[in-house]
C-alpha atoms as a PDB file:
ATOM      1  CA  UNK A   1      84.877  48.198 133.240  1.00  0.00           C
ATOM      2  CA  UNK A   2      83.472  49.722 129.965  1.00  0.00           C
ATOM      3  CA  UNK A   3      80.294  49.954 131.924  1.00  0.00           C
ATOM      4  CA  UNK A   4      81.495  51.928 134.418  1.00  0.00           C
ATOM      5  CA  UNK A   5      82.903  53.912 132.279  1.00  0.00           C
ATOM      6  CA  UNK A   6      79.747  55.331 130.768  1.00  0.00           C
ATOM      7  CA  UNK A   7      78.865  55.935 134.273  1.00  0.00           C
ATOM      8  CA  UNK A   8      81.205  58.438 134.728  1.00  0.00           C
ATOM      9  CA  UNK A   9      80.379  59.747 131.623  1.00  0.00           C
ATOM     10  CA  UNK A  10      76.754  60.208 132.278  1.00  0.00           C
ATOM     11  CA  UNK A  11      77.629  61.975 135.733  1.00  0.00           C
ATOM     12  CA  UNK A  12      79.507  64.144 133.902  1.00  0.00           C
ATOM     13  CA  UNK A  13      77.017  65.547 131.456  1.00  0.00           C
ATOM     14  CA  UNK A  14      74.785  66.265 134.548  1.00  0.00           C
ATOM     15  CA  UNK A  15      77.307  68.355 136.511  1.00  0.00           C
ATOM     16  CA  UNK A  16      78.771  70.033 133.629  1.00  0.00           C
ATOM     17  CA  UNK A  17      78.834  74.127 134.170  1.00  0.00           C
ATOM     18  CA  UNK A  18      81.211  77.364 133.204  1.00  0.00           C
ATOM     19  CA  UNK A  19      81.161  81.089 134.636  1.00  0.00           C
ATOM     20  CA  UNK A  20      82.739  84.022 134.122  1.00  0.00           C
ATOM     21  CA  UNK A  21      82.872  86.606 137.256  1.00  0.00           C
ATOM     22  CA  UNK A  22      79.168  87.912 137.658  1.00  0.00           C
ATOM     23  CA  UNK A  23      77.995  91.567 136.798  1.00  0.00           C
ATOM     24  CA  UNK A  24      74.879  92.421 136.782  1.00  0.00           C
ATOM     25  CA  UNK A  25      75.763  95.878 135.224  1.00  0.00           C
ATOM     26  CA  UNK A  26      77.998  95.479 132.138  1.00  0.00           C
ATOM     27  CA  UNK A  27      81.054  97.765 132.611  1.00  0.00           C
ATOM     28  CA  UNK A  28      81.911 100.417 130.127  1.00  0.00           C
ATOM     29  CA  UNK A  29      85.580 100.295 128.686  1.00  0.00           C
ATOM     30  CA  UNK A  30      87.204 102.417 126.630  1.00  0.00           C
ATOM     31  CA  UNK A  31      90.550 102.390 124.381  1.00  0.00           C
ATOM     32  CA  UNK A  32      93.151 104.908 124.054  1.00  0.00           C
ATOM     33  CA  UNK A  33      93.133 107.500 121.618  1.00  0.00           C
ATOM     34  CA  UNK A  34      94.009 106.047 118.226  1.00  0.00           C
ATOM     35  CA  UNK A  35      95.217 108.670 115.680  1.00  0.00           C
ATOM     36  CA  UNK A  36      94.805 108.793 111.727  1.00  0.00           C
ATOM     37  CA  UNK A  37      98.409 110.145 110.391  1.00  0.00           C
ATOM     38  CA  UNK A  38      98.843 113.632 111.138  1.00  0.00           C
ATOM     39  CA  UNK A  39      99.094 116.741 108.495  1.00  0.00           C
ATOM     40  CA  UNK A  40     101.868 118.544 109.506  1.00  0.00           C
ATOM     41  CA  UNK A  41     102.132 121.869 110.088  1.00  0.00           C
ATOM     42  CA  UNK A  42     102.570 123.425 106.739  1.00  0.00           C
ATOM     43  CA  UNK A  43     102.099 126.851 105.394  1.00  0.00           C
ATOM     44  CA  UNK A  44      98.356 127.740 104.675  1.00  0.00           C
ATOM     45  CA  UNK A  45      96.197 127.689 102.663  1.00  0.00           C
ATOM     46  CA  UNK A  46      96.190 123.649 102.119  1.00  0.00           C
ATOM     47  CA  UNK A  47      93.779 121.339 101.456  1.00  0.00           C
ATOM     48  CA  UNK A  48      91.894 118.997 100.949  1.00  0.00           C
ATOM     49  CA  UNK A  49      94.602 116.290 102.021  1.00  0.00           C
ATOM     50  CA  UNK A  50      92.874 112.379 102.691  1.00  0.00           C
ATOM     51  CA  UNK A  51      92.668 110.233 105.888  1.00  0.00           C
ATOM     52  CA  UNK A  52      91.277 107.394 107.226  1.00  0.00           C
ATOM     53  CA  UNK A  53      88.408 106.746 110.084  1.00  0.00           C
ATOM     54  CA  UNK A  54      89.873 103.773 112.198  1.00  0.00           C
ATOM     55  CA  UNK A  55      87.835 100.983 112.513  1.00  0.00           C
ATOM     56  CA  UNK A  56      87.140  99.760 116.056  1.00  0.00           C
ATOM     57  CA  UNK A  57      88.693  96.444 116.937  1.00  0.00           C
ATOM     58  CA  UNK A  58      85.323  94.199 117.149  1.00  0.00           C
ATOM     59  CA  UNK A  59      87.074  91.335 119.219  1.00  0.00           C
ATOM     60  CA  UNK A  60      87.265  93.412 121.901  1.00  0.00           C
ATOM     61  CA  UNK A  61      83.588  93.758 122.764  1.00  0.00           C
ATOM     62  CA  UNK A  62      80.132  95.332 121.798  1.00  0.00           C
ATOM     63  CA  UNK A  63      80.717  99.258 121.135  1.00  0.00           C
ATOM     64  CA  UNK A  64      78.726 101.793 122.772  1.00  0.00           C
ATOM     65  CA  UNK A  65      80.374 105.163 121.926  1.00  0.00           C
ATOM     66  CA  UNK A  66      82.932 106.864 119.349  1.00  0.00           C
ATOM     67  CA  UNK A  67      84.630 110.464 120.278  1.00  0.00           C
ATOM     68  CA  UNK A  68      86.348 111.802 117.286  1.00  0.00           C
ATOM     69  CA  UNK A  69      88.718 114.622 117.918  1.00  0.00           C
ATOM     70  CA  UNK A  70      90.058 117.026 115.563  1.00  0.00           C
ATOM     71  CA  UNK A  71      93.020 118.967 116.832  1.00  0.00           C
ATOM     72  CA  UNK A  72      94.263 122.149 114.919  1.00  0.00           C
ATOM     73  CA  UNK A  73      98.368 123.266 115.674  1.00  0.00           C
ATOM     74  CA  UNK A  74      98.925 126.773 114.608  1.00  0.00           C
ATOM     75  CA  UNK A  75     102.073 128.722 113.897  1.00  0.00           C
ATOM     76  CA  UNK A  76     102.661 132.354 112.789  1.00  0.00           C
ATOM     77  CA  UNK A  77     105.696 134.787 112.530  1.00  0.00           C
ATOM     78  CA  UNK A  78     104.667 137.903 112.479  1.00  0.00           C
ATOM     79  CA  UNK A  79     107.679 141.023 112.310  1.00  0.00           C
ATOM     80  CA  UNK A  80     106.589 144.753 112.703  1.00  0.00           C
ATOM     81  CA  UNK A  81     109.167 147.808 111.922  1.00  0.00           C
ATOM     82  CA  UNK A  82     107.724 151.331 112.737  1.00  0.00           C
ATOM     83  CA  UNK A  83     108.917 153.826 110.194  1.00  0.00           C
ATOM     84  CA  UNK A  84     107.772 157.464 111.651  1.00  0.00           C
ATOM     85  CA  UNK A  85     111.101 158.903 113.219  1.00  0.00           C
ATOM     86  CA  UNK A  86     108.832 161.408 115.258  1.00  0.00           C
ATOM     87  CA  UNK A  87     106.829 159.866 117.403  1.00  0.00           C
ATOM     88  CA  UNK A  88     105.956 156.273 118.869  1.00  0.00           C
ATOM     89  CA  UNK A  89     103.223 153.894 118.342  1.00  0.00           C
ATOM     90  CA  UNK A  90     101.038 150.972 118.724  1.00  0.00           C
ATOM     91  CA  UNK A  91     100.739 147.944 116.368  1.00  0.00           C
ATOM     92  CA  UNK A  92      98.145 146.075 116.572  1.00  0.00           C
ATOM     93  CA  UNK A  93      98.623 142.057 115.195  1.00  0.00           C
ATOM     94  CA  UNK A  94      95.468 139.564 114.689  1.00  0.00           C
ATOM     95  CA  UNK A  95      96.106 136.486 113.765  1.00  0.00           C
ATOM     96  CA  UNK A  96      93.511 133.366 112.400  1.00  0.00           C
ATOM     97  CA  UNK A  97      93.806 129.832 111.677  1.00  0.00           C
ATOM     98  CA  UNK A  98      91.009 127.262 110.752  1.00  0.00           C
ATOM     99  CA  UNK A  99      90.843 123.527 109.586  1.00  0.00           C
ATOM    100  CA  UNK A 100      87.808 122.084 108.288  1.00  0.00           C
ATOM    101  CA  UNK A 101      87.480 118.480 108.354  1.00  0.00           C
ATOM    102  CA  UNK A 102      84.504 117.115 105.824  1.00  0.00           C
ATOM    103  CA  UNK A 103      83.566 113.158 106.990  1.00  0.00           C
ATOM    104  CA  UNK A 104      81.853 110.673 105.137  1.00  0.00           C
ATOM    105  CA  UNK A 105      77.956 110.521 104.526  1.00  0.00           C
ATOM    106  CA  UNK A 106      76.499 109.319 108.048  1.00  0.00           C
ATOM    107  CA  UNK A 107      79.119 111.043 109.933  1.00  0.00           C
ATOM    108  CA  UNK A 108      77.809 114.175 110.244  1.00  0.00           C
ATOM    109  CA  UNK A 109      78.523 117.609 108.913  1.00  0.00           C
ATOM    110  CA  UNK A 110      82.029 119.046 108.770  1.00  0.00           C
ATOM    111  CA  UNK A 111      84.524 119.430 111.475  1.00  0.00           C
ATOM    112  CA  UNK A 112      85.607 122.764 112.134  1.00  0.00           C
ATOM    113  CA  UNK A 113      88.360 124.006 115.044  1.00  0.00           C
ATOM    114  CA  UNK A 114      89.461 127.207 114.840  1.00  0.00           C
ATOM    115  CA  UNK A 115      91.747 129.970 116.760  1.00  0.00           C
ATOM    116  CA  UNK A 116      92.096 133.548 116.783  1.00  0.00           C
ATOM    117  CA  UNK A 117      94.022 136.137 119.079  1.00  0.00           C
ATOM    118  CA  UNK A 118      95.306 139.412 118.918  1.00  0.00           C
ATOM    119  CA  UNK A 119      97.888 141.429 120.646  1.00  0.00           C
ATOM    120  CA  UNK A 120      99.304 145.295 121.108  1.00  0.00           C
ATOM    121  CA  UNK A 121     102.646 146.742 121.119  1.00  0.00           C
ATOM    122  CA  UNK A 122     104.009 149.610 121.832  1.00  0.00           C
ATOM    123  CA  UNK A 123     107.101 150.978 119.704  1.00  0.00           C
ATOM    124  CA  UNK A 124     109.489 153.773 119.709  1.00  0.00           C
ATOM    125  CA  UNK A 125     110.322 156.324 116.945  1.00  0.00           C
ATOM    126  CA  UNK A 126     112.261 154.361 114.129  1.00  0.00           C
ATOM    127  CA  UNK A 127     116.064 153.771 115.318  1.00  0.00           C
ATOM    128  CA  UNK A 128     117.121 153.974 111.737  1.00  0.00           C
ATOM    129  CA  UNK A 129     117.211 150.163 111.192  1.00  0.00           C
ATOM    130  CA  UNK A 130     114.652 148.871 109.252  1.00  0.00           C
ATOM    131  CA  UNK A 131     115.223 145.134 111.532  1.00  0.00           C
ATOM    132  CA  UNK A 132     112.160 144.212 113.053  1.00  0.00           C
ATOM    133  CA  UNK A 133     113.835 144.717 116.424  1.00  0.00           C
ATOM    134  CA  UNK A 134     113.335 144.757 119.400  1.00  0.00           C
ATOM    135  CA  UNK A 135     110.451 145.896 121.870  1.00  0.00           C
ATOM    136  CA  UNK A 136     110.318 146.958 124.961  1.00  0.00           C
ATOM    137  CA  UNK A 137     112.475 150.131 123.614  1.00  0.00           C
ATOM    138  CA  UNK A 138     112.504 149.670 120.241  1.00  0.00           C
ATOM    139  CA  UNK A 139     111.180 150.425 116.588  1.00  0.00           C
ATOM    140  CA  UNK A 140     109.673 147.200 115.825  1.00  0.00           C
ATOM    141  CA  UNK A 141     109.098 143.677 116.958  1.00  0.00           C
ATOM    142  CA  UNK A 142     109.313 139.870 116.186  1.00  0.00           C
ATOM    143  CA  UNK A 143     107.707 136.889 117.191  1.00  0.00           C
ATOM    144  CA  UNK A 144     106.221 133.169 116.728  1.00  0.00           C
ATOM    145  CA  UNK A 145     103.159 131.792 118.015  1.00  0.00           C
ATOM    146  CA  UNK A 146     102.431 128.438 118.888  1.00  0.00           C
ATOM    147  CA  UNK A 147      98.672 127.561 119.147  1.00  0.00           C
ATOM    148  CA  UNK A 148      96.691 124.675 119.616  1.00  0.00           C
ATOM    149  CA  UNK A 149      92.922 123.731 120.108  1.00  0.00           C
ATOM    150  CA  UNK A 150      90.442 120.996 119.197  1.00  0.00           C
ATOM    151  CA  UNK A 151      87.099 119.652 118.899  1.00  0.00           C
ATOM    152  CA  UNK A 152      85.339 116.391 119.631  1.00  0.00           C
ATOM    153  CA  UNK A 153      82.674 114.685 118.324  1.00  0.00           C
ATOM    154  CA  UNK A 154      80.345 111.915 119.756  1.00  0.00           C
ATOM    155  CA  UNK A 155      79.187 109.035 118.213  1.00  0.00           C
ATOM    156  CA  UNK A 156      76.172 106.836 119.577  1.00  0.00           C
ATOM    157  CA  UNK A 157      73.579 106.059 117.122  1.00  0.00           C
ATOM    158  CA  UNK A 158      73.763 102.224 115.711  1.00  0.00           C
ATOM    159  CA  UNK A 159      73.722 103.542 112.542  1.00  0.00           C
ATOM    160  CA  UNK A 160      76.845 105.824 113.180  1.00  0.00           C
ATOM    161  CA  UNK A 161      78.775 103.525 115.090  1.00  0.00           C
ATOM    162  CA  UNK A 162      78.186 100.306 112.626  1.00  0.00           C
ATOM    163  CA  UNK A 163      80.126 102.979 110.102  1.00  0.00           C
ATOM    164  CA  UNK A 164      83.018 101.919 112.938  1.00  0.00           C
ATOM    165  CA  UNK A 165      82.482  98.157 112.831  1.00  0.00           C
ATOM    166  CA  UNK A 166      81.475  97.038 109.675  1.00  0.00           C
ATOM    167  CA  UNK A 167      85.164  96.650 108.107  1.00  0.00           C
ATOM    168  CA  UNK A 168      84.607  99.355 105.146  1.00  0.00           C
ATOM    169  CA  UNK A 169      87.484 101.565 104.581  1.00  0.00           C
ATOM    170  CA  UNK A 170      86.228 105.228 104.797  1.00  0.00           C
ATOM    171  CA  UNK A 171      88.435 108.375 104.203  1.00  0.00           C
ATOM    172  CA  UNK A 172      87.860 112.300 105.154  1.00  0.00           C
ATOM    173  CA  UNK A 173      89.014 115.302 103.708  1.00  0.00           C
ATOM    174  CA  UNK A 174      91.264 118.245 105.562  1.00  0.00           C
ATOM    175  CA  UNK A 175      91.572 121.528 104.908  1.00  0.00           C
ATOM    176  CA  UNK A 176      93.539 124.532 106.384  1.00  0.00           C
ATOM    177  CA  UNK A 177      92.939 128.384 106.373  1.00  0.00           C
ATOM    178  CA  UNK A 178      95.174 131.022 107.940  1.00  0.00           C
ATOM    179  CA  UNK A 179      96.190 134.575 108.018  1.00  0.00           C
ATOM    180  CA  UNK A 180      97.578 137.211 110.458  1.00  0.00           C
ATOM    181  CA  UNK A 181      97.955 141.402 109.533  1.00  0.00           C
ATOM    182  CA  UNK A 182      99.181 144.162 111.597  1.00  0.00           C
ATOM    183  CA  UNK A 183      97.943 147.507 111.885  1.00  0.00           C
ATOM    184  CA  UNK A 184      99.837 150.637 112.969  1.00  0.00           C
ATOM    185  CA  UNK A 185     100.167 154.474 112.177  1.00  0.00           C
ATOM    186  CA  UNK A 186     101.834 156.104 110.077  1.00  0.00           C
ATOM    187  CA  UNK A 187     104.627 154.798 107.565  1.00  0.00           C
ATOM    188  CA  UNK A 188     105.326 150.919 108.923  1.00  0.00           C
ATOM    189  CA  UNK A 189     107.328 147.328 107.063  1.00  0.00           C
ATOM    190  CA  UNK A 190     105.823 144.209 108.437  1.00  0.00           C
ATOM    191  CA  UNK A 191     106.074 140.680 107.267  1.00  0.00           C
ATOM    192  CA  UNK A 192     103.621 137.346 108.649  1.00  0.00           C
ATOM    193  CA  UNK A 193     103.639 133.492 108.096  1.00  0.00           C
ATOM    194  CA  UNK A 194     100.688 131.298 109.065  1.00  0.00           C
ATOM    195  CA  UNK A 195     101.115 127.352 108.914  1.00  0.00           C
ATOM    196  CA  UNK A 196      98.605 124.868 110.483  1.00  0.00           C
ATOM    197  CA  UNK A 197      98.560 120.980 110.600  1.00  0.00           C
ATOM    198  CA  UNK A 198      95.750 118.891 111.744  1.00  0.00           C
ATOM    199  CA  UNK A 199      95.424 115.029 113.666  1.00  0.00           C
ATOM    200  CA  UNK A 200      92.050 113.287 113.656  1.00  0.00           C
ATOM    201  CA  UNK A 201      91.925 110.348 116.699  1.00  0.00           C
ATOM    202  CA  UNK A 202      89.618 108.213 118.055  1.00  0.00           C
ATOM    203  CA  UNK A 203      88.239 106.917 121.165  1.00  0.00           C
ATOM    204  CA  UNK A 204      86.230 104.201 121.578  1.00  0.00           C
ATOM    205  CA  UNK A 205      83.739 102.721 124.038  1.00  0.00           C
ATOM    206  CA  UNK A 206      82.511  99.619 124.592  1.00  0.00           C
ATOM    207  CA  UNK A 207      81.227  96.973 126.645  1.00  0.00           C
ATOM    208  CA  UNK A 208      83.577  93.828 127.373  1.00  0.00           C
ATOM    209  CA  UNK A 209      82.597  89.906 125.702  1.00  0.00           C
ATOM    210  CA  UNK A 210      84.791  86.682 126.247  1.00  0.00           C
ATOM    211  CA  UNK A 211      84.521  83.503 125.047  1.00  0.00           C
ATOM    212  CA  UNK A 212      83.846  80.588 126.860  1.00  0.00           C
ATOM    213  CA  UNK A 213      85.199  77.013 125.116  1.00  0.00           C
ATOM    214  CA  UNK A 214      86.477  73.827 125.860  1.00  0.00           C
ATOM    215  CA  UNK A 215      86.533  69.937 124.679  1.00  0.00           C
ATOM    216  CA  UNK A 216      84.400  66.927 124.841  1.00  0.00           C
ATOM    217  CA  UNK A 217      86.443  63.790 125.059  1.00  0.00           C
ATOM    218  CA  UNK A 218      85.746  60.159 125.855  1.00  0.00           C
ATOM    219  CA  UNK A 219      86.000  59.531 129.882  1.00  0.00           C
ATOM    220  CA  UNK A 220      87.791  56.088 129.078  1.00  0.00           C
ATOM    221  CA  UNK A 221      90.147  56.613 125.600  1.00  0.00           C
ATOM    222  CA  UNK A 222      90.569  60.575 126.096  1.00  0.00           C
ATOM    223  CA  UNK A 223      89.770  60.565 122.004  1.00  0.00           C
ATOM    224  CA  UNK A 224      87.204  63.172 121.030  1.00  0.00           C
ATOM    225  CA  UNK A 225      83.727  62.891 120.671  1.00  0.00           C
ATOM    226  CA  UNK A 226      82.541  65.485 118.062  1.00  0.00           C
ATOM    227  CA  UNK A 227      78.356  65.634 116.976  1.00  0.00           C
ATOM    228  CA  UNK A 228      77.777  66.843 120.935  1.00  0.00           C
ATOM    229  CA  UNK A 229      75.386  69.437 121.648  1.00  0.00           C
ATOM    230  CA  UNK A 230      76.546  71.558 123.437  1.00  0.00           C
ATOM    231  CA  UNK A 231      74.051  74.553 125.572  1.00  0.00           C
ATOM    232  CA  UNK A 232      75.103  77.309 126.898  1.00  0.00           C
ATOM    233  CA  UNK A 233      72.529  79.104 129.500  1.00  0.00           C
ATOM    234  CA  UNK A 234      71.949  81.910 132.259  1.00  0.00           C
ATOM    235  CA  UNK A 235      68.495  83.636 132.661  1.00  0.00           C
ATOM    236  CA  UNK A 236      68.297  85.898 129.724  1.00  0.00           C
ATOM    237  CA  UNK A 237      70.914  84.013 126.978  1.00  0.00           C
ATOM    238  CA  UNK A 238      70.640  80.685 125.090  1.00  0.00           C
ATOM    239  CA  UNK A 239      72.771  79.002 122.174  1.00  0.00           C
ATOM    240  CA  UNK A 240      73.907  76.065 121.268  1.00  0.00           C
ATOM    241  CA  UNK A 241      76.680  74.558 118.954  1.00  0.00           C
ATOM    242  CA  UNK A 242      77.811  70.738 117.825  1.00  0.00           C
ATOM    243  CA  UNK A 243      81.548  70.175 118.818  1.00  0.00           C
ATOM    244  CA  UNK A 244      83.525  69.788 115.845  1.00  0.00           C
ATOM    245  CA  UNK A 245      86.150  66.707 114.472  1.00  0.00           C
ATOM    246  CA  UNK A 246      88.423  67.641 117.780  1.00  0.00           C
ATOM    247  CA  UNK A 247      85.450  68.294 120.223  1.00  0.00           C
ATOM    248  CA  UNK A 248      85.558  71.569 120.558  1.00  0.00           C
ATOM    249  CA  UNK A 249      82.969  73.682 121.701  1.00  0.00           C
ATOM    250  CA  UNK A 250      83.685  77.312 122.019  1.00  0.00           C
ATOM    251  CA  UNK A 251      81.051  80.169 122.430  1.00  0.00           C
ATOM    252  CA  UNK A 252      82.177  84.054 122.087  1.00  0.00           C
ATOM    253  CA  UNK A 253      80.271  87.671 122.260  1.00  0.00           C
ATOM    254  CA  UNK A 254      79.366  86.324 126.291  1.00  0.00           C
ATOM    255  CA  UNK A 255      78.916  89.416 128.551  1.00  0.00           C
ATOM    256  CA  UNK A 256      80.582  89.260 131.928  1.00  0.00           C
ATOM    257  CA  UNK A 257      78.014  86.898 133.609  1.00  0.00           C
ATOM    258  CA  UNK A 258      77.587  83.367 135.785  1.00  0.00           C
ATOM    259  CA  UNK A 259      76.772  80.676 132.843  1.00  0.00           C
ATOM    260  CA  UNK A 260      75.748  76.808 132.515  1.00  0.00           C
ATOM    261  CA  UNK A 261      76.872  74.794 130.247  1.00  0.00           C
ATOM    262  CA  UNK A 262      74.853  71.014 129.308  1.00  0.00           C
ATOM    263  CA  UNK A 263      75.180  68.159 126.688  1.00  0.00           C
ATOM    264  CA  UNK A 264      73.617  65.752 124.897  1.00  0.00           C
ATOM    265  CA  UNK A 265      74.285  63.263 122.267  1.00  0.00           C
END
């Protein structure tokens, strides 16, 4: 019996193989955005406040590519009262807001993202109430804007993505700018408010590994047999590992290929 046993066991270690599904082309993946905490929208100036660049999850594969993207919200009030009782007029508003994002050395230069706009309005003659009301048909104006706009970035030099990978806590710096004025003729009251916030996120690419693993145990008692060699092969990969006290075996970082496995004592 204990001979045929070793039988077995020898048949085994010749028809011993693993895959994963085959690709001949590794697939690109990608994660969802991931944001840093964002600055809220606060009344500018402000700055510099501190984040952190996220580190890409390495057990999820080899990465290929980081977008960073920088988004700027804007808010302003501005509230216009024309003071000439003769005649009408137009006021003209412009309004600004900037954030500047400065990133660690290897990172590239600052992030900027920036918005401007301006409108006209027409008002009346001043209707004797100095209330920032109300066009169409009257003296003056009020009004909020709501703007946003960003930026992205693209990572795919080694050297700037292992700044992504190697596990070192890195922080950037945000600032915001912001103004808004109105022009019009003759004798005028106007008042304006400019906030901006800021969110950094990233996105990352990268191409898909998985682990292949298993146990080496005695045909005959089940008990494991650790000091195995095991190989793993396919036409352009080799390695090899000894299974441990339990027999395990287990091989990771594998791209999506067809792979054979062999052992020896």
């Amino acid at each position: 019996m204990k001979a045929f046993c070793i039988l077995i066991l020898f048949l085994a270690v010749l028809s011993l193989a693993a895959s994963v599904d085959a690709s001949p082309v590794p697939a690109v993946e990608e994660t969802e955005w991931q944001c840093d905490n964002a600055m809220p929208t606060i009344n500018t100036n402000w700055g510099p406040k501190i984040g952190n660049i996220i580190q890409f999850d390495n057990s999820l594969g080899i990465l290929t590519k980081v977008e960073m993207n920088s988004t700027l919200n804007g808010e302003t009030f501005v509230g216009f009262e024309h003071l000439n009782s003769s005649s009408g007029a137009y006021a003209n508003t412009s309004r600004y807001w900037e954030t500047t994002t400065v990133l660690p050395v290897g990172l590239g230069s600052a992030l900027k993202v920036s918005f401007e706009n301006d409108t006209s309005h027409w008002v009346t003659a001043y209707d004797g109430k100095n209330d920032f009301c109300c066009i169409p048909g009257g003296s003056g104006f009020n009004y909020t804007t709501y703007i946003e706009n960003s930026t992205i970035r693209t990572y795919t030099n080694p050297s700037e993505l292992s700044m992504f990978t190697d596990g070192v806590p890195r922080t950037y710096s945000t600032s915001a700018k912001g103004w808004a004025y109105v022009i019009g003729s003759g004798n005028y009251n106007f008042s304006v408010q400019t906030k901006a916030g800021s969110q950094i996120c990233f996105k990352f690419y990268y191409i898909p590994t998985y682990c292949i693993s298993g146990y080496k145990l005695d045909n005959c008692t089940g008990e494991a047999l650790p000091g195995w060699n095991i190989t793993i092969t396919n036409s352009s990969y080799t390695s090899s590992v000894l299974t441990d006290s339990n027999g395990k075996y287990e091989f990771c970082g594998l791209w999506s290929d067809d792979y054979t496995l062999t052992e020896e004592l």
